[in-house]
Protein backbone atom coordinates (compact mmCIF):
# COMPACT_ATOMS: atom_id res chain seq x y z
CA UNK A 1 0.00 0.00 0.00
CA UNK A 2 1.30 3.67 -1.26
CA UNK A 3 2.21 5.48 1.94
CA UNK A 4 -0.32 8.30 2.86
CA UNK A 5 0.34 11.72 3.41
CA UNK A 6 0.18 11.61 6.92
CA UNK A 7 2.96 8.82 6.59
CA UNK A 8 4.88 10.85 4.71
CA UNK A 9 5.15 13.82 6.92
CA UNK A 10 5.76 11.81 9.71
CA UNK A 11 8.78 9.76 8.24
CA UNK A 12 9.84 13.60 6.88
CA UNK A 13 9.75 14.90 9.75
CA UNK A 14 10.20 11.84 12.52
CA UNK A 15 8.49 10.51 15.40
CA UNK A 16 6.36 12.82 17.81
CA UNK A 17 8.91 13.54 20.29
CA UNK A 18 11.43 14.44 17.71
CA UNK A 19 9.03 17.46 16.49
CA UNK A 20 7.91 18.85 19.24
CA UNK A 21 11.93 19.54 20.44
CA UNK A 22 12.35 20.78 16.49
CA UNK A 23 11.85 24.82 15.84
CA UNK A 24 9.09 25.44 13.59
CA UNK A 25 9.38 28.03 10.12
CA UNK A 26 6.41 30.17 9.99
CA UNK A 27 5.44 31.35 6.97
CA UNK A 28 4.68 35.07 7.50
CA UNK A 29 8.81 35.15 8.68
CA UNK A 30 7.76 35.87 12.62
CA UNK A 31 9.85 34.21 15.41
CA UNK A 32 8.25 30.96 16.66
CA UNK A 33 5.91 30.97 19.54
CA UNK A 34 4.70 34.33 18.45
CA UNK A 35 1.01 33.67 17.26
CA UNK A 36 -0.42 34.72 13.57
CA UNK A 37 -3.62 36.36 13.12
CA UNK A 38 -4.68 39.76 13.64
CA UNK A 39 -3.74 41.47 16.87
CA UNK A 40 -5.98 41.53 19.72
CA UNK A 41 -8.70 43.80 20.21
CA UNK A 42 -8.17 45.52 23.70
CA UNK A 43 -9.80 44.20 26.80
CA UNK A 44 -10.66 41.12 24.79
CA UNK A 45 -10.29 37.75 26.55
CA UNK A 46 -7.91 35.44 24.36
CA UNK A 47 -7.35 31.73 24.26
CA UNK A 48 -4.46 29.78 25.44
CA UNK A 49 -2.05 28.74 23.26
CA UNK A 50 -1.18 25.17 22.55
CA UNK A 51 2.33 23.71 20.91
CA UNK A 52 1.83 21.84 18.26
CA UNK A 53 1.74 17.87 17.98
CA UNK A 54 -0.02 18.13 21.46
CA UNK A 55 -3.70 17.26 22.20
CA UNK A 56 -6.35 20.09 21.48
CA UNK A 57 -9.26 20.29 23.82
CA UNK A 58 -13.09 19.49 22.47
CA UNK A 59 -14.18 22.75 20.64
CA UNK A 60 -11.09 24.74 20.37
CA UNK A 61 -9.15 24.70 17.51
CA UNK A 62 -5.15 24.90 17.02
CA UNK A 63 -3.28 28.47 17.60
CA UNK A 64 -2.30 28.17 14.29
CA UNK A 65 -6.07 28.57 13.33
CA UNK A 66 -7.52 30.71 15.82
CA UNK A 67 -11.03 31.87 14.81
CA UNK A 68 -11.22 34.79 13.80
CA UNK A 69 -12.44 37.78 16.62
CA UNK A 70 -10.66 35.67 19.27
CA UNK A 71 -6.95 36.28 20.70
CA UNK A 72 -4.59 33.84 22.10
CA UNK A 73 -4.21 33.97 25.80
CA UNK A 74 -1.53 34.90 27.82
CA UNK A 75 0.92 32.92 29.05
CA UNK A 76 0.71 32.65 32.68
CA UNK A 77 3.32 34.71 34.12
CA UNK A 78 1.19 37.90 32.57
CA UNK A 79 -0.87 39.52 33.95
CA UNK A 80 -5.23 38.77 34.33
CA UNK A 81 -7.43 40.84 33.09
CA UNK A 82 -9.20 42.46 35.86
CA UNK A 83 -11.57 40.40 38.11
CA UNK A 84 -10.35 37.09 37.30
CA UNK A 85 -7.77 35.26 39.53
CA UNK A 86 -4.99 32.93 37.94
CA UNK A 87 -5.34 28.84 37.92
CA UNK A 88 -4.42 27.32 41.01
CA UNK A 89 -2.07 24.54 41.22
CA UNK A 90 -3.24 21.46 42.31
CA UNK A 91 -3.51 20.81 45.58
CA UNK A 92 -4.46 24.45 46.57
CA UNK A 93 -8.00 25.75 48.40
CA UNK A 94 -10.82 26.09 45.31
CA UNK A 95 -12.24 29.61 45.93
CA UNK A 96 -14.97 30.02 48.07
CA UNK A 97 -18.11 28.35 46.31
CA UNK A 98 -16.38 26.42 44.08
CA UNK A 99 -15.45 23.05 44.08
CA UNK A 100 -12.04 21.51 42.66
CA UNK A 101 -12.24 20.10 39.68
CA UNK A 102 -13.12 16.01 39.80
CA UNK A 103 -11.26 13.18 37.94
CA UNK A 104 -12.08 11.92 34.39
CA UNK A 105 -14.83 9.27 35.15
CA UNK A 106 -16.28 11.17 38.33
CA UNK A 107 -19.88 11.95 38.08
CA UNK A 108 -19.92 15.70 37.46
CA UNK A 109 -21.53 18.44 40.35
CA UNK A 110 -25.50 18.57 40.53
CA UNK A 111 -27.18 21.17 37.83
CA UNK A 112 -23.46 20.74 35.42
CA UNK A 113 -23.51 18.53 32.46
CA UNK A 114 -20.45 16.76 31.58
CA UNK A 115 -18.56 18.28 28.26
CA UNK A 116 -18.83 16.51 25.16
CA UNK A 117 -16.35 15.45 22.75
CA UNK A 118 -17.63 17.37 19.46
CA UNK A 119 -16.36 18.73 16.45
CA UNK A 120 -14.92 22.43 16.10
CA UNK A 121 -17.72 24.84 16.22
CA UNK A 122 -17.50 27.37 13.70
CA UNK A 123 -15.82 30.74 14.84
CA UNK A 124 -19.07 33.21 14.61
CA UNK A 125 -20.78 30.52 17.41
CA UNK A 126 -18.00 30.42 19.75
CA UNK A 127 -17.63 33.44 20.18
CA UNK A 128 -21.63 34.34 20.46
CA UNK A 129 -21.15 31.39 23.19
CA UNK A 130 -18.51 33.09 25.02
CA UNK A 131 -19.86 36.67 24.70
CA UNK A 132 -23.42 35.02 26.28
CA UNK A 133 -21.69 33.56 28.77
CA UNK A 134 -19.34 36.26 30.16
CA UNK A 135 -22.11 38.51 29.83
CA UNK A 136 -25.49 36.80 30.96
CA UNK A 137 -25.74 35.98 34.17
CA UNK A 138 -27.24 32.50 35.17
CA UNK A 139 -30.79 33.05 36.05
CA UNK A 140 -31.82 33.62 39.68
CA UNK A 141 -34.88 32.40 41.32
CA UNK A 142 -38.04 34.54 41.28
CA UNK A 143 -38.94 34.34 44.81
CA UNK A 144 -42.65 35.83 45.80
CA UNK A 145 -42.79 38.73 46.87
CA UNK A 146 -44.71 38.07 49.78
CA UNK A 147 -42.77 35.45 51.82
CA UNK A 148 -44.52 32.69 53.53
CA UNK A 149 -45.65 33.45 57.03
CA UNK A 150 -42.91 31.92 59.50
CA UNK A 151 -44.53 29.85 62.41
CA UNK A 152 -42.37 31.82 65.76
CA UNK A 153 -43.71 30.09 68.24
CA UNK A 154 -45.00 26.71 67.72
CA UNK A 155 -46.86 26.26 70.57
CA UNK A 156 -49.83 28.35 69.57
CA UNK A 157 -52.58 26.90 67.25
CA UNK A 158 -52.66 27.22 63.58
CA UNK A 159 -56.47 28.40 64.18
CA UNK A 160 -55.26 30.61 66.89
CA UNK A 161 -52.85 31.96 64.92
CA UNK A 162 -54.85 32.75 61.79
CA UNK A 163 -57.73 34.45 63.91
CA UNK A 164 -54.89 37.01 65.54
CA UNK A 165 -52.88 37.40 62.35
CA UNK A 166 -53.11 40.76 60.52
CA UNK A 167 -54.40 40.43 56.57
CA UNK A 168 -55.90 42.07 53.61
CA UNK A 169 -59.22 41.52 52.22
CA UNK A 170 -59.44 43.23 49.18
CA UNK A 171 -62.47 42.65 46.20
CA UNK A 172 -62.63 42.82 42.83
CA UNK A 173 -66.05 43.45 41.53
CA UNK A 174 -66.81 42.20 38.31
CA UNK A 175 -70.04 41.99 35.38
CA UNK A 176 -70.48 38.44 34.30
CA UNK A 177 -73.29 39.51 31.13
CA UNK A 178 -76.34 38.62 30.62
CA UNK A 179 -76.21 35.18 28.57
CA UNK A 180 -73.64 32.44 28.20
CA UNK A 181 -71.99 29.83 29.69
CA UNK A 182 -70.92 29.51 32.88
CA UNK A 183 -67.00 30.87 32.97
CA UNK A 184 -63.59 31.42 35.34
CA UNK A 185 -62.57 34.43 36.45
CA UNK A 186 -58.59 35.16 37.35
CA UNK A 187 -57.63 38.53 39.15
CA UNK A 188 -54.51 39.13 40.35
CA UNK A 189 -53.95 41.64 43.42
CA UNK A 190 -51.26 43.35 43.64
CA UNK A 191 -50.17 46.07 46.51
CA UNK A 192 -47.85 48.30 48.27
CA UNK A 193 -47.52 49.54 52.06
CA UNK A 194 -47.62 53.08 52.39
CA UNK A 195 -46.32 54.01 55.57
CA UNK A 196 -43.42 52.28 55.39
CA UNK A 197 -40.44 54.13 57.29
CA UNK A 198 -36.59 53.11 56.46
CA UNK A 199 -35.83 50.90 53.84
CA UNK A 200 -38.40 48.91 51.91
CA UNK A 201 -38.94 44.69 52.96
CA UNK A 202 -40.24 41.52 51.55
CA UNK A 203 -43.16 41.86 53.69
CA UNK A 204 -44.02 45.14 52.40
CA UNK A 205 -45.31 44.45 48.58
CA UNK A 206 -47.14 41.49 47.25
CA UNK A 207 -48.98 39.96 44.20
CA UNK A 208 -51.57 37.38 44.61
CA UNK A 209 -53.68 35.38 42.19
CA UNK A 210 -57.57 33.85 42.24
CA UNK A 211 -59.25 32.09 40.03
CA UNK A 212 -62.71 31.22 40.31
CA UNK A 213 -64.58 28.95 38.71
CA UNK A 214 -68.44 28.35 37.80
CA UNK A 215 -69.94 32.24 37.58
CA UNK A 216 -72.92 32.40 35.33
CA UNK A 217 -74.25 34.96 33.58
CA UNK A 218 -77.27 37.11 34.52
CA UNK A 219 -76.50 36.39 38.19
CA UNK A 220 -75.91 40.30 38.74
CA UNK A 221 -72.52 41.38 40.13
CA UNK A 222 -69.87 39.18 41.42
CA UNK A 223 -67.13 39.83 44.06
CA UNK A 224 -64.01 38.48 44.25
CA UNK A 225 -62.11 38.30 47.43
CA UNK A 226 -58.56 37.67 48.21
CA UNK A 227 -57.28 36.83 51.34
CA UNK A 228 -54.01 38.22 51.18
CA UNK A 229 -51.92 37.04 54.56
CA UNK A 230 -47.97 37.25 55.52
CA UNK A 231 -47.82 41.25 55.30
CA UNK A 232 -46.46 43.79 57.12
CA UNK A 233 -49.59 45.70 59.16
CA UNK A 234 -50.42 48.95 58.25
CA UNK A 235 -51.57 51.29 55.26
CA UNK A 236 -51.83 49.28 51.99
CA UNK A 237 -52.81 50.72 48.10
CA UNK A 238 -53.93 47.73 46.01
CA UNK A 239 -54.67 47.27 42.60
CA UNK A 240 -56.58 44.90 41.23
CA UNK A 241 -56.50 43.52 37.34
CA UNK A 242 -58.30 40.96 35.24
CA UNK A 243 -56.14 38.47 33.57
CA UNK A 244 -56.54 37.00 30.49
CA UNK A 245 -56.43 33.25 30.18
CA UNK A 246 -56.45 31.06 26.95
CA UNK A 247 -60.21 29.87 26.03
CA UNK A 248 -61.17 32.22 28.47
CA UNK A 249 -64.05 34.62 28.50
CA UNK A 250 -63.59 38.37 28.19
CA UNK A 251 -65.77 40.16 30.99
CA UNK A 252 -65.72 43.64 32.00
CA UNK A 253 -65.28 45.14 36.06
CA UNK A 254 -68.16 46.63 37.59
CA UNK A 255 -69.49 49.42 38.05
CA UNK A 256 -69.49 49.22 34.25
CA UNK A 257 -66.93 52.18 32.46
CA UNK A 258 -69.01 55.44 32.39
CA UNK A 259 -70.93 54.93 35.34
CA UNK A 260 -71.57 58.00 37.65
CA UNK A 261 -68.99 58.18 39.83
CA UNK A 262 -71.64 59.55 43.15
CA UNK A 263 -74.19 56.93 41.84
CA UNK A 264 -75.31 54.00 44.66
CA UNK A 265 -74.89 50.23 43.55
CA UNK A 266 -76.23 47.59 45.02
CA UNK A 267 -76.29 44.02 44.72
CA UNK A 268 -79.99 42.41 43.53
CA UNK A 269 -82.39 42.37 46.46
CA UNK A 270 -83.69 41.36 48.82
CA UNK A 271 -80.04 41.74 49.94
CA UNK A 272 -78.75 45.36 50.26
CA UNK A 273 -74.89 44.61 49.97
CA UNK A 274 -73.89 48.17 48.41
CA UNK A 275 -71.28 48.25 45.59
CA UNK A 276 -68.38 51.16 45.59
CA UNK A 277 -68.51 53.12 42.99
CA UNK A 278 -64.75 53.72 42.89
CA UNK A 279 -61.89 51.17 44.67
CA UNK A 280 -60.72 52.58 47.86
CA UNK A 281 -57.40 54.64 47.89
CA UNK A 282 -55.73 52.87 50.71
CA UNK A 283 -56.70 49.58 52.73
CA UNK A 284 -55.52 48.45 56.38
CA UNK A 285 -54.68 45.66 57.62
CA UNK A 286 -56.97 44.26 60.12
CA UNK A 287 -57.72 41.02 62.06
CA UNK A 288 -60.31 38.34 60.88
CA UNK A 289 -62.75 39.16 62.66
CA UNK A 290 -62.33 42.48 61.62
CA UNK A 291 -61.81 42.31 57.89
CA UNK A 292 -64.66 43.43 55.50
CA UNK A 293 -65.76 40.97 53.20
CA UNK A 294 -69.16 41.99 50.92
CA UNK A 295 -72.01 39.73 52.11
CA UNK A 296 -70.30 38.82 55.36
CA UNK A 297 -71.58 40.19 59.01
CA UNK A 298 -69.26 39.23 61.47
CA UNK A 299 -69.86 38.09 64.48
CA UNK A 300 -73.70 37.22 63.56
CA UNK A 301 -72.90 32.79 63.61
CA UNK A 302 -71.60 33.04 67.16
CA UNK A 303 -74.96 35.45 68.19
CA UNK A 304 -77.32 33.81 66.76
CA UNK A 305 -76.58 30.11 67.69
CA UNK A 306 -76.07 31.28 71.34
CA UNK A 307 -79.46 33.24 71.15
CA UNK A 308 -80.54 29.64 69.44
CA UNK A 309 -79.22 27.56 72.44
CA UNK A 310 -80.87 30.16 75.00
CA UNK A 311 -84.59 29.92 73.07
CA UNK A 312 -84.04 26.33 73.26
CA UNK A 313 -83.59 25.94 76.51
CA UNK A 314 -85.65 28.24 77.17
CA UNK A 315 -88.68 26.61 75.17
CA UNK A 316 -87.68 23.39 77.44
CA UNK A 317 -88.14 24.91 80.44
CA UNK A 318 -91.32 26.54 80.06
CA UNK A 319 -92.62 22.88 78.74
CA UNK A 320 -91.23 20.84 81.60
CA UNK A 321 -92.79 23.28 83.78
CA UNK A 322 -95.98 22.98 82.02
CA UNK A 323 -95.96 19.69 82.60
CA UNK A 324 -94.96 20.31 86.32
CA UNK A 325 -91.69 18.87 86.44
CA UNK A 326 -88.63 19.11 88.02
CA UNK A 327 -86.05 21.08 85.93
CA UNK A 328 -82.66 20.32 87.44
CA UNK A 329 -81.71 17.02 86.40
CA UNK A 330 -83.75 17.57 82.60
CA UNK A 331 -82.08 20.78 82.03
CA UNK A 332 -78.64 19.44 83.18
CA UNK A 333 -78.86 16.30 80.38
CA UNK A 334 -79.66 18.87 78.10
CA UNK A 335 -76.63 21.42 78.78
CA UNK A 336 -74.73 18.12 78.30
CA UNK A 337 -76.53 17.21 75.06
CA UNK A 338 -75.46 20.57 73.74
CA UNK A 339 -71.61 20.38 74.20
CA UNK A 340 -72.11 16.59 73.05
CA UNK A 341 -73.52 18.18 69.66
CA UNK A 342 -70.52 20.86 69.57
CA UNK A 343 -68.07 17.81 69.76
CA UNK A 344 -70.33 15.84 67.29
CA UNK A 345 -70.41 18.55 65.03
CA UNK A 346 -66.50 19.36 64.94
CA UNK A 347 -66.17 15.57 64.65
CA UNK A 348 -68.26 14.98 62.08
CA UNK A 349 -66.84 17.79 59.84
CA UNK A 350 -63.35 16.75 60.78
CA UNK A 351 -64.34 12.96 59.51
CA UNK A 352 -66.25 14.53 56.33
CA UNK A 353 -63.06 16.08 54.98
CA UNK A 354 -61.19 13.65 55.95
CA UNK A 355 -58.97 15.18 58.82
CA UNK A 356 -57.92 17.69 55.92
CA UNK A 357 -59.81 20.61 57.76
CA UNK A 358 -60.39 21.56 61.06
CA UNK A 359 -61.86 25.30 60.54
CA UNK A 360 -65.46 24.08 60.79
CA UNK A 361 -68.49 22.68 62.19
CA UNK A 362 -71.39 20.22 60.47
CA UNK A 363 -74.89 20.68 61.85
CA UNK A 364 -75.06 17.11 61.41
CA UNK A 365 -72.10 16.33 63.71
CA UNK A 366 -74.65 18.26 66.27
CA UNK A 367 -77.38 17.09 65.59
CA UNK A 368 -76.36 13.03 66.03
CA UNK A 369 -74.19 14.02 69.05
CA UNK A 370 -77.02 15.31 70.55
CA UNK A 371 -79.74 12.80 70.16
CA UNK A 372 -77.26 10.03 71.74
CA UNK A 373 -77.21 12.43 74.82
CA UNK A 374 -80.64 12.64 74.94
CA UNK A 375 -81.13 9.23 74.16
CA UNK A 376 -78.95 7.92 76.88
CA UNK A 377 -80.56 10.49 79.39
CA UNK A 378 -84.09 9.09 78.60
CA UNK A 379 -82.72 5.18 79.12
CA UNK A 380 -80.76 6.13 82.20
CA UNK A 381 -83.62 8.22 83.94
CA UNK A 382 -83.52 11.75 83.92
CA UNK A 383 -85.91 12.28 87.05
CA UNK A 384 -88.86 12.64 84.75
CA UNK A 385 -90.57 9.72 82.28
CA UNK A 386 -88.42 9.32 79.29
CA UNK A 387 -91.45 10.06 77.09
CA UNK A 388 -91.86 13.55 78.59
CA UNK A 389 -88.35 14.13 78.52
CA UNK A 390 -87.77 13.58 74.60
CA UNK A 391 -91.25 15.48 73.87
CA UNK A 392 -89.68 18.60 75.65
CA UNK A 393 -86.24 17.93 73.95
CA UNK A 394 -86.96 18.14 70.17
CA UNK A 395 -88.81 20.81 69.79
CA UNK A 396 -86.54 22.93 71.77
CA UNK A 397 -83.30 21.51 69.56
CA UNK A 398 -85.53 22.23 66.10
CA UNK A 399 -86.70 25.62 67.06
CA UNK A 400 -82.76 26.61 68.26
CA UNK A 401 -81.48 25.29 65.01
CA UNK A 402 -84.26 27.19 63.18
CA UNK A 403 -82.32 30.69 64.87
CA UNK A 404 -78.52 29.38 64.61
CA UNK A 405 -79.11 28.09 61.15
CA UNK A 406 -79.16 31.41 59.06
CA UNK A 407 -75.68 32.72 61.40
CA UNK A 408 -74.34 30.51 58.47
CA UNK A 409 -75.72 32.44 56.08
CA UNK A 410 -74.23 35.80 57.26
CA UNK A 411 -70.94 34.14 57.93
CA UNK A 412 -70.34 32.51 54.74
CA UNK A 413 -70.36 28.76 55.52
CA UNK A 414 -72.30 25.82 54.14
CA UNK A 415 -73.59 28.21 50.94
CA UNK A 416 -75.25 27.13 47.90
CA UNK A 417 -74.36 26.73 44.33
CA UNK A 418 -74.00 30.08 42.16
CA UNK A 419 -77.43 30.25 40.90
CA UNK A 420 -79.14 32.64 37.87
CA UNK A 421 -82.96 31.87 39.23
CA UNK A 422 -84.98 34.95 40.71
CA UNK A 423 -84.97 32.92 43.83
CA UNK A 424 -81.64 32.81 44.73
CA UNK A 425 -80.28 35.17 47.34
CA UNK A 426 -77.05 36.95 46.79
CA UNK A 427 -74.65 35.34 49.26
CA UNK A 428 -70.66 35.32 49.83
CA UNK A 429 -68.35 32.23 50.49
CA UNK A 430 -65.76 34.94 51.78
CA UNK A 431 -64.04 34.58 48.47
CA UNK A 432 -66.56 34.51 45.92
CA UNK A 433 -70.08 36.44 45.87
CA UNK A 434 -72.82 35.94 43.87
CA UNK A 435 -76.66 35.54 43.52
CA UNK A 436 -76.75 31.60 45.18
CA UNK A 437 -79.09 29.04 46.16
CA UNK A 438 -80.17 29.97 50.11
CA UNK A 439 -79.44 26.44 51.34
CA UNK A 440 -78.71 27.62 54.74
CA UNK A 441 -82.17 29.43 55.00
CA UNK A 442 -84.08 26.56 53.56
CA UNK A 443 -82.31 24.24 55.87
CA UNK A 444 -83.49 26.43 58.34
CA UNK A 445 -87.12 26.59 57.51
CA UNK A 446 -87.36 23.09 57.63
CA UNK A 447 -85.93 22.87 60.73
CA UNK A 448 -88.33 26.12 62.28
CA UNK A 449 -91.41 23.85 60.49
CA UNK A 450 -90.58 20.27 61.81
CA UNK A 451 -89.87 22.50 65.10
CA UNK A 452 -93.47 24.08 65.31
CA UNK A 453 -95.16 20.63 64.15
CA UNK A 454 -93.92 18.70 67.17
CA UNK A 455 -94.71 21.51 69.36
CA UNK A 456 -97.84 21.43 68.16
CA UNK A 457 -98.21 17.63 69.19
CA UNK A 458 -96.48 17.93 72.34
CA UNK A 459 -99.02 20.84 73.55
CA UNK A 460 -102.58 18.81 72.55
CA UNK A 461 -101.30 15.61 73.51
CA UNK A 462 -99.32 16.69 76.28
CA UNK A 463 -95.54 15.59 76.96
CA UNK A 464 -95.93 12.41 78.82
CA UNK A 465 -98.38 10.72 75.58
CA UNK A 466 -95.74 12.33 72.84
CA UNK A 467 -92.34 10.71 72.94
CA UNK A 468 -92.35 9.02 69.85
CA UNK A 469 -93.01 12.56 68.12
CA UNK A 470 -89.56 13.54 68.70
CA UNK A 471 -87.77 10.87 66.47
CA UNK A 472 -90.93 11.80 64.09
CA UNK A 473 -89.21 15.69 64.28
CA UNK A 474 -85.41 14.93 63.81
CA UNK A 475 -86.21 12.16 61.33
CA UNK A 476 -88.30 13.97 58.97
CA UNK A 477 -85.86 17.32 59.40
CA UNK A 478 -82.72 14.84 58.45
CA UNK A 479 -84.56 13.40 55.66
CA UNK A 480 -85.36 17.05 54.33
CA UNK A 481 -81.90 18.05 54.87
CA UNK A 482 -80.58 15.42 52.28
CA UNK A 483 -82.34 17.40 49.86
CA UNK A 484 -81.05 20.63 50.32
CA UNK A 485 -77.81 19.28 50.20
CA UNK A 486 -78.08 18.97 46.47
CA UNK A 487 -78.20 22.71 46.64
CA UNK A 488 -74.46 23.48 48.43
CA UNK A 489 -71.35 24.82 46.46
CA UNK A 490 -68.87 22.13 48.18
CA UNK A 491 -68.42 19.12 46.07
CA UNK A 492 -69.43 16.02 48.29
CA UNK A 493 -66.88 13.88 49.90
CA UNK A 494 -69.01 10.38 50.10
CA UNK A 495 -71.15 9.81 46.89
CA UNK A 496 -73.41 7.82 49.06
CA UNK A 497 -73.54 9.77 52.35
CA UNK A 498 -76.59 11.64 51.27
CA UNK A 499 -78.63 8.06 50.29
CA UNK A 500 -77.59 6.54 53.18
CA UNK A 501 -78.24 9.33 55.32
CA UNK A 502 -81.59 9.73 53.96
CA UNK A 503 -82.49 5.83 53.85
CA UNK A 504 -82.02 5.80 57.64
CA UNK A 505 -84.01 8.82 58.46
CA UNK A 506 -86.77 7.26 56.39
CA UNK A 507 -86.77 3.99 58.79
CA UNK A 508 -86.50 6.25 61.51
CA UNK A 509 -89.65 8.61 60.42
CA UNK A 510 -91.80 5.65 59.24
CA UNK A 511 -91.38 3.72 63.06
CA UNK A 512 -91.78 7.14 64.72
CA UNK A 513 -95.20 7.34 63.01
CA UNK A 514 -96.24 3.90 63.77
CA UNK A 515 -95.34 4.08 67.52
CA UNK A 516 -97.12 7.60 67.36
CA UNK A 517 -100.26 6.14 66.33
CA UNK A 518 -100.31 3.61 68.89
């Protein structure tokens, strides 16, 4: 075989060693070691050289062809350009945040990929790649403006915590038309302390997103609420904004644009939640129980369950004694049957969302906790027939559910589904208001007429003769309740609760009646 060209130089010109030791003839007539090329621009950043015959690494090419636009770098006794520090030798101290470099076959640091053996680039890429690189700074994490709120001292509650802690509740009122499908909304909130003394923090400015989903058209005006937490206290000015979203529908703030700026708004009646013509200029922070949400009265779902608990016991009372019986030992079971029902109500709520929540109560929970009180007093002997005892009982728990149920209402728990119907009642979830189904008030209407029915009994038959009315009472409000279920906003957690639920209550009302007729 003809020897190649490659042979040919080499048998020229001898074995490796042999030419790197030899002097080299350049053809421009400059000394050797002195590289070709145009000079170096000033305060560009060249390339080490490398003698020829030895190994080139991945990407560069030789110093005899240096791309063009890039200068060969200096050999290492001159000096760096400013802000870079010469190679270390090994052995040294890496500098501070850097680790030393690892052997050929080590698995490379987290986050770097290991370099690739690939052909030259061409010279117009490198040096775009080296220009990005000294220039462009690695990307930094976006952290939220509003950090998250730092637990100081564990020992206190979560619940405590969040009832004490100070917030934002600002609304974005919105027009959702007059025909169409139901849509989402998104707003994002965005805001700004304005007493802020010294230099600016964290906690000082935020941005906060919700989305809402299922508002329907010719409801009337819809709130949005945010419940913006992990803030400084004091002064805030927030803006509020739509945002658009893909296959999303285009709606319009309200007031609508052009409206009178003195003008009074209010939400569709028989609800007279008024609408601000123009946002406030500043908000401050405040407490929970202080914040102002549209729809929501505060304090009214502690008020009017105690003034619930009070008529019931009262209503007991005045039938025991019309029945001339004692009153200790009755009323005593009954105090008992009520913080039995505020366990069984917690309990039941906490089992419903599966231990998820903790922030409310379930009138059912009450309801079940209570009748096994009761139920227990009645077997055990309360110092009055059992009969009597229960007749006096239910009506007095109906009726006192009949005044606690609508505190719900006001406070923006247990609401109905967002509802176009002339029926519906404008209500708030404290996040989302709208025109909704009243499922708390209809809940509570069947509770105020099962309440009057077996009140009714009890008085013309008299308490000792109407015991079995009672499980006629809770049975036939339980059974209604199923119903009105199919009303509420919150998705259900058991797909058969609500027929298993009501199958029970329906044994329950059917022997009540039987043992009633006897």
């Amino acid at each position: 075989m003809p020897p190649t060209k490659k042979n040919r130089k080499s048998n020229r010109r001898g074995n490796p060693a042999s030419r790197a030791a030899q002097p080299r003839t350049r053809r421009d007539g400059a000394p050797p070691g002195v590289p070709s090329g145009p000079a170096p621009a000033q305060g560009a950043q060249g390339v080490q050289g490398v003698q020829g015959g030895q190994g080139v690494p991945p990407g560069l090419t030789s110093p005899q062809t240096t791309p063009a636009g890039l200068a060969p770098a200096k050999a290492p006794d001159q000096n760096m350009p400013p802000g870079l520090a010469p190679a270390r030798a090994a052995g040294q101290n890496p500098p501070a945040g850097l680790a030393p470099a690892k052997a050929a076959g080590q698995n490379p640091p987290a986050g770097l990929v290991p370099a690739k053996a690939t052909a030259a680039r061409p010279a117009a890429a490198a040096s775009g790649r080296s220009r990005g690189t000294a220039e462009a700074a690695p990307p930094e994490t976006v952290e939220p403006d509003t950090p998250p709120v730092s637990n100081a001292d564990d020992d206190v509650p979560k619940w405590a915590a969040k009832a004490v802690e100070e917030l934002l509740t600002p609304t974005y009122w919105l027009d959702p038309g007059e025909s169409g499908e139901p849509f989402s909304a998104t707003v994002r909130f965005s805001g700004r302390r304005t007493d802020v003394t010294g230099k600016l923090q964290p906690r000082d400015s935020f941005w906060q997103e919700e989305t809402v989903d299922g508002i329907i058209p010719g409801s009337g005006p819809v709130a949005i609420t945010a419940e913006v937490r992990g803030i400084n206290p004091g002064e805030w000015t927030v803006t509020a904004r739509s945002v658009a979203r893909v296959g999303g529908r285009p709606y319009r703030s309200y007031p609508p644009p052009g409206h009178d700026p003195a003008g009074v708004y209010r939400v569709p009646p028989p609800r007279r939640v008024e609408i601000p013509a123009e946002p406030a200029a500043t908000i401050h922070t405040s407490t929970l129980l202080r914040s102002k949400v549209p729809g929501i009265v505060r304090y009214a779902y502690a008020t009017l369950v105690g003034l619930g608990v009070l008529v019931g016991l009262g209503l007991e009372a005045l039938l025991l004694s019309h029945g001339h019986y004692s009153l200790f030992r009755p009323m005593l079971f009954s105090v008992i049957a009520i913080l039995a029902g505020v366990i069984g109500g917690k309990g039941w709520y906490v089992a419903v969302h599966r231990g998820k929540k903790f922030d409310g109560w379930c009138i059912q929970g009450f309801v079940a906790g209570a009748a096994v009180v009761v139920a227990a007093a009645a077997l055990a002997g309360p110092g009055i027939p059992a009969g009597a005892f229960l007749a006096a009982a239910a009506p007095a728990l109906l009726i006192g559910m009949s005044i606690g149920r609508p505190g719900c209402f006001w406070a923006g728990c247990c609401t109905g589904r967002p509802v176009a119907a002339r029926w519906g009642i404008w209500s708030s979830d404290r996040r989302l208001g709208c025109r909704r189904a009243p499922a708390q008030l209809l809940e509570a209407l069947s509770a105020l007429i099962s309440g009057v029915v077996v009140l009714a009994v009890v008085l013309a038959d008299g308490l000792a003769r109407s015991g079995p009315v009672a499980v006629v009472g809770l049975a036939a409000y339980t059974l209604c309740r199923q119903f009105i279920l199919g009303l509420r906003a919150e998705p259900r957690v058991w797909r058969y609760g609500r027929r298993v639920t009501g199958t029970i209550a329906a044994f329950a009302l059917i022997a009540g009646i039987v043992l009633l007729v006897k």
